[in-house]
Structure formats: structure tokens, C-alpha cells
Protein backbone atom coordinates (compact mmCIF):
# COMPACT_ATOMS: atom_id res chain seq x y z
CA UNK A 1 0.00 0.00 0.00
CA UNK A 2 0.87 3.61 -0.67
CA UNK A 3 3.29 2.67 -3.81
CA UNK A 4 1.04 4.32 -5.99
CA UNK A 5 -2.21 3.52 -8.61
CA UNK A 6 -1.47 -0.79 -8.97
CA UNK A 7 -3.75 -0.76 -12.41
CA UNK A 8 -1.50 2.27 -13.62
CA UNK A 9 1.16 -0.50 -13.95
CA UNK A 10 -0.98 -2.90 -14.92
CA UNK A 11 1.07 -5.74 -16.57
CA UNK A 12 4.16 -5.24 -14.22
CA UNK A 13 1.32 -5.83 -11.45
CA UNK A 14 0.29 -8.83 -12.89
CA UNK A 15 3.77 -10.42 -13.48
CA UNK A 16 4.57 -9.42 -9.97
CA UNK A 17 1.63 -11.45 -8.66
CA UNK A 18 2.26 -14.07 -10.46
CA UNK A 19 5.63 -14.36 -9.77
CA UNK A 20 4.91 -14.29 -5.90
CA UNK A 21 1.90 -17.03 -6.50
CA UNK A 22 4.17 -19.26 -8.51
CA UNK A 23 5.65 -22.17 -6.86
CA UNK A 24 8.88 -21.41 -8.51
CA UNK A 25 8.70 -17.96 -6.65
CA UNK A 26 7.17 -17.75 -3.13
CA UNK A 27 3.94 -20.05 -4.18
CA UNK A 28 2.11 -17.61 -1.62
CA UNK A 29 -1.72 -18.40 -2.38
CA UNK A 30 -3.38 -15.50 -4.93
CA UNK A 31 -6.22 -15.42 -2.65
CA UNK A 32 -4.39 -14.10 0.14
CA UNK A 33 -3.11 -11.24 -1.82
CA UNK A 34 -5.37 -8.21 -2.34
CA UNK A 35 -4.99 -5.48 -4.72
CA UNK A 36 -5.72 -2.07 -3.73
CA UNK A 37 -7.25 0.66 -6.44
CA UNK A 38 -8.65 3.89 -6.48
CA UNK A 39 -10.72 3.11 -9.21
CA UNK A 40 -10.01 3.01 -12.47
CA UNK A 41 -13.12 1.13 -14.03
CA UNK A 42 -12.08 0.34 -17.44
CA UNK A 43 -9.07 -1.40 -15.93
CA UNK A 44 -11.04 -3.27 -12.76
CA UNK A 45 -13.30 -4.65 -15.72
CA UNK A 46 -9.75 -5.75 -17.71
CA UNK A 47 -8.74 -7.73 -13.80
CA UNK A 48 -12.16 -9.25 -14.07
CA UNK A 49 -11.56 -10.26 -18.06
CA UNK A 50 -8.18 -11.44 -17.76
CA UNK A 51 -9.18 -13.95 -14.76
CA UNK A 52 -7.29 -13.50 -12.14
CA UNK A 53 -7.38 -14.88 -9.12
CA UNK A 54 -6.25 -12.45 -6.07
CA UNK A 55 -9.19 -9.85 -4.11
CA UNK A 56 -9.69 -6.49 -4.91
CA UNK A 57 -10.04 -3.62 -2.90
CA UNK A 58 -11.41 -0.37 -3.62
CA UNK A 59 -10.39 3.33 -2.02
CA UNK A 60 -13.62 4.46 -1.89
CA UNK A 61 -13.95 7.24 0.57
CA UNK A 62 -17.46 8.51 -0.92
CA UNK A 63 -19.91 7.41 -2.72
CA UNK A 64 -21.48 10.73 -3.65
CA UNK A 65 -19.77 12.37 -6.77
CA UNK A 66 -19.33 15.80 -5.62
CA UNK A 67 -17.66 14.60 -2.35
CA UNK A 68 -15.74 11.90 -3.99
CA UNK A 69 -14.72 14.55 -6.51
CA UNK A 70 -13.40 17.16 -4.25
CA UNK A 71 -11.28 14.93 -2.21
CA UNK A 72 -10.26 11.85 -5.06
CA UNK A 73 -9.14 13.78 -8.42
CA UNK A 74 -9.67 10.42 -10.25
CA UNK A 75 -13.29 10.43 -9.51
CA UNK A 76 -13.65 13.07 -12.07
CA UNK A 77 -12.59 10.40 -14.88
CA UNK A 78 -14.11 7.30 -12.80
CA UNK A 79 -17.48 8.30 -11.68
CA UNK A 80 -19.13 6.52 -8.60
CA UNK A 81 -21.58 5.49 -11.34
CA UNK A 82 -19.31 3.80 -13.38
CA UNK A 83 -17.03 2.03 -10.47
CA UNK A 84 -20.58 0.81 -9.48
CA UNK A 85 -20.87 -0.87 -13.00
CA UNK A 86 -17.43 -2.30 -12.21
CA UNK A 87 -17.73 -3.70 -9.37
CA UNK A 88 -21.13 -5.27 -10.43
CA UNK A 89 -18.95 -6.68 -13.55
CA UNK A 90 -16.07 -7.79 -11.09
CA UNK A 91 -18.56 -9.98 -9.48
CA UNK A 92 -20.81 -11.13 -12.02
CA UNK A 93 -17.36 -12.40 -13.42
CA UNK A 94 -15.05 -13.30 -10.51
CA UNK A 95 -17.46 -14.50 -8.03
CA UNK A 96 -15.99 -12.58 -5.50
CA UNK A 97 -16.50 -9.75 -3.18
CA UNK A 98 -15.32 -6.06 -2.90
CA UNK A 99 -13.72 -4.33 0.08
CA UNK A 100 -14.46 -1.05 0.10
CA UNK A 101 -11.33 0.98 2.15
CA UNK A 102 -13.21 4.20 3.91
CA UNK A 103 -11.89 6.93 5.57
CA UNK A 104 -14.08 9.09 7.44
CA UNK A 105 -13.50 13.01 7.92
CA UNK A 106 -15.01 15.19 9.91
CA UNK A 107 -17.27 17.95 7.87
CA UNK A 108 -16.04 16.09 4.76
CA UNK A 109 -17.98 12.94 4.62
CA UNK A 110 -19.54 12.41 7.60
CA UNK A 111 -22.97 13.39 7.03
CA UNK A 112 -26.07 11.49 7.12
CA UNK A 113 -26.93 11.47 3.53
CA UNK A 114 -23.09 10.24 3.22
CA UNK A 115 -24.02 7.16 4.77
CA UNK A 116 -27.24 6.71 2.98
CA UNK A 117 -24.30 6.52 -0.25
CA UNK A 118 -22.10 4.32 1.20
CA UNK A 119 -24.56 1.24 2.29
CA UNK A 120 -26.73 1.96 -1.18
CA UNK A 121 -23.05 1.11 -2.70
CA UNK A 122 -21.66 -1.53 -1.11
CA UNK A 123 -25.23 -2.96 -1.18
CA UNK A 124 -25.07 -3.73 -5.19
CA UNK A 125 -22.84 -6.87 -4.74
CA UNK A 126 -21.31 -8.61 -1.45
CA UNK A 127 -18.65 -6.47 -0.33
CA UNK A 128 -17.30 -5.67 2.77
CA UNK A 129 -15.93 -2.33 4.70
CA UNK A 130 -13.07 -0.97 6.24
CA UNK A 131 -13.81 1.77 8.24
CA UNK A 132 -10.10 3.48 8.78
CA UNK A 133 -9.10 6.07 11.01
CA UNK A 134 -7.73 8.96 9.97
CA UNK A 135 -4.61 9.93 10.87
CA UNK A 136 -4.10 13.51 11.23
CA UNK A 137 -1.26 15.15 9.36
CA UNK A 138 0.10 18.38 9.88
CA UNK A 139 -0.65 21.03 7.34
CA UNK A 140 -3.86 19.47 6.43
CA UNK A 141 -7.13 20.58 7.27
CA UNK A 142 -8.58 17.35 7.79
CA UNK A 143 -9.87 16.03 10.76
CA UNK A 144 -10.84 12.31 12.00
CA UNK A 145 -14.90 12.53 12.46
CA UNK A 146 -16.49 12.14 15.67
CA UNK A 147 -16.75 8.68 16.99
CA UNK A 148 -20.54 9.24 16.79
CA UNK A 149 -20.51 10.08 13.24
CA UNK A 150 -17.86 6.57 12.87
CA UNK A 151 -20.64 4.68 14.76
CA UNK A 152 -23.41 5.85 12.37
CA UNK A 153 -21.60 4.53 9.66
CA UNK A 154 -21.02 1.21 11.61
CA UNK A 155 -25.26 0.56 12.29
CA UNK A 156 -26.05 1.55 8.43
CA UNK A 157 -23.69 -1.03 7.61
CA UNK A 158 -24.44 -3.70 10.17
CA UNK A 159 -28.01 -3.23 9.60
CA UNK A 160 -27.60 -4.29 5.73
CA UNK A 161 -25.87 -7.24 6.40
CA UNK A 162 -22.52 -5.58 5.27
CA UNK A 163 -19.73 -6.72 7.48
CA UNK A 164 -17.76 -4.09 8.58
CA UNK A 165 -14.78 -3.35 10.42
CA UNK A 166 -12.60 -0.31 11.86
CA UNK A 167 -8.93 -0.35 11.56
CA UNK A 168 -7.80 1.29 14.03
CA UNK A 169 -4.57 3.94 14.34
CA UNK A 170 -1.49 2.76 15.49
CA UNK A 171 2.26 4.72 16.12
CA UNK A 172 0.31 8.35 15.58
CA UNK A 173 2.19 9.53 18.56
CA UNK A 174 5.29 9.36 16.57
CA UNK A 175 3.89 10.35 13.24
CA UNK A 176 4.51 6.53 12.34
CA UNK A 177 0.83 5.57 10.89
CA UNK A 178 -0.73 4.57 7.91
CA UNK A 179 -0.17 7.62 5.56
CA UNK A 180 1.26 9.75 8.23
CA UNK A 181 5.16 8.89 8.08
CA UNK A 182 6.90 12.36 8.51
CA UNK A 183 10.16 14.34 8.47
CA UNK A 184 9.82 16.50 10.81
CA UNK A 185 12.62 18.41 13.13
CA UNK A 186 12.93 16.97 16.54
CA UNK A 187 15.14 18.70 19.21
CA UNK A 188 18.94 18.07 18.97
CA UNK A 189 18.13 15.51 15.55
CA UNK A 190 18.00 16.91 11.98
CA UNK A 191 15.62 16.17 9.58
């Protein structure tokens, strides 16, 4: 995680997995690999075509366009419509479910009709979602939402039938977690 876009290096991607599934190479199982995407449609359809075998994962973070739009660049060339023909067409030919990867942010996407979104999404095939936890990063105006706002999202879910789980922050008190590595001048050290 946090290489960069997998699907942007599509066939290098694909070599690499299969070099780490063969049994020449580290015969690791392709199901207990998952590929993480922000959502490039056209190419999520191509995973689908081309058969393979590990789980996708999808960087969601909103379902709603405009929100999606503002925060995710990409959305503005992948619309939430047409990642939700995807992932019906990942299904329909893989068999398989989705995880959705969701970050929620205070004032961002942490409203009501946000949730509303989110289950009406992850409701169109079996899928499942990761709640994660925000960790703050300085210079950013982002904020982890409420634990309130967290739960909502949590009894929406769990009242569909999606299964859902929070990943929790770990190593934020030395700028060590997901996303937040930093260089950053400590007394009598350099950066």
C-alpha cells in the first residue's frame, strides 16, 4: 500500500503477482493477496476479463460524486456510477466480493446522507468495509470525524448485512501511521 495507482502498472502488477503465487517464486496463495485501487473502471473490468485470481479492494472514501470529486481527483474520470458498474462486472465475473477501504472526515464525509451513499453502494454486490481512522497530518485541514458520526456509519452497515470493520490507528504519537510517516525536526536531531 501507498506505492502508488497498482492498475497504472498494470502488466508489471500482474507479473509481480504471479511471480509471488508461482511455486517457482514464493507459491504464496493468490487469494491471500489483495490489490488495492482507487478506481479506475475500465481497468477493474480488464482484472475481471483477464481472470485472475487475487481480491480487490477499492479506495472508496465517498460514494457521492461531488464529495468523492473534491477529495479523489480520479473520480472526475471514474465516476461513482461507473465504479458501481465495475464492481457489479467484477462480481458477475469473478465471483468474489469487494472491500471497500473508507476513511471518514469530519465535515467532509460524515454526514447522514453520506451514509445513505455508502450502504446503497456496497449494497449492489457482497462487499465488505473498512472503516479506517484517519490519521491527522500536519498542514492538512482534515480532521478524524467524531466517533458518533464513525458509529453511524457502523449501524447503516451492520443493519444491511454488510460486514464491517474499523482499523484502528497505530504509532500516531510518533507520526509513524498509515499515511502519516513524517520528516519533521525533533530537538537536537535533523531532519
Amino acid at each position: 500500500m501507498g506505492m502508488g495507482e497498482p492498475l497504472m502498472n498494470y502488466k508489471n502488477v500482474l507479473a509481480a503477482v504471479e511471480r509471488i503465487t508461482s511455486p517457482s517464486g514464493l507459491g504464496m496463495s493468490p487469494r491471500r493477496i489483495t490489490l488495492s485501487t482507487v478506481g479506475l473502471a475500465k481497468l477493474m473490468k480488464k482484472l475481471a476479463d483477464d481472470a485472475v485470481k487475487f481480491n480487490l479492494a477499492l479506495s472508496l472514501h465517498s460514494a457521492r460524486d461531488a464529495v468523492r470529486s473534491r477529495i479523489m481527483n480520479i473520480n472526475k474520470a471514474n465516476p461513482v456510477a461507473e465504479l458501481g458498474e465495475a464492481v457489479e462486472y467484477w462480481y458477475a465475473k469473478t465471483g468474489r466480493r469487494l472491500t471497500y477501504e473508507y476513511v471518514v472526515w469530519k465535515g467532509v464525509n460524515d454526514a447522514p446522507e453520506d451514509v445513505a451513499a455508502l450502504v446503497a453502494f456496497a449494497s449492489r454486490v457482497p462487499s465488505k468495509v473498512n472503516l479506517i481512522e484517519y490519521n491527522p497530518v500536519e498542514g492538512t485541514d482534515y480532521q478524524q470525524a467524531d466517533e458518533d458520526r464513525l458509529q453511524a456509519y457502523i449501524l447503516a452497515l451492520e443493519k444491511a448485512g454488510i460486514p464491517v470493520t474499523v482499523r484502528r490507528s497505530r504509532g500516531k504519537d510518533i507520526d509513524a501511521a498509515c499515511g502519516q510517516l513524517a520528516n519533521r525536526n525533533v530537538e537536537g536531531v535533523e531532519a
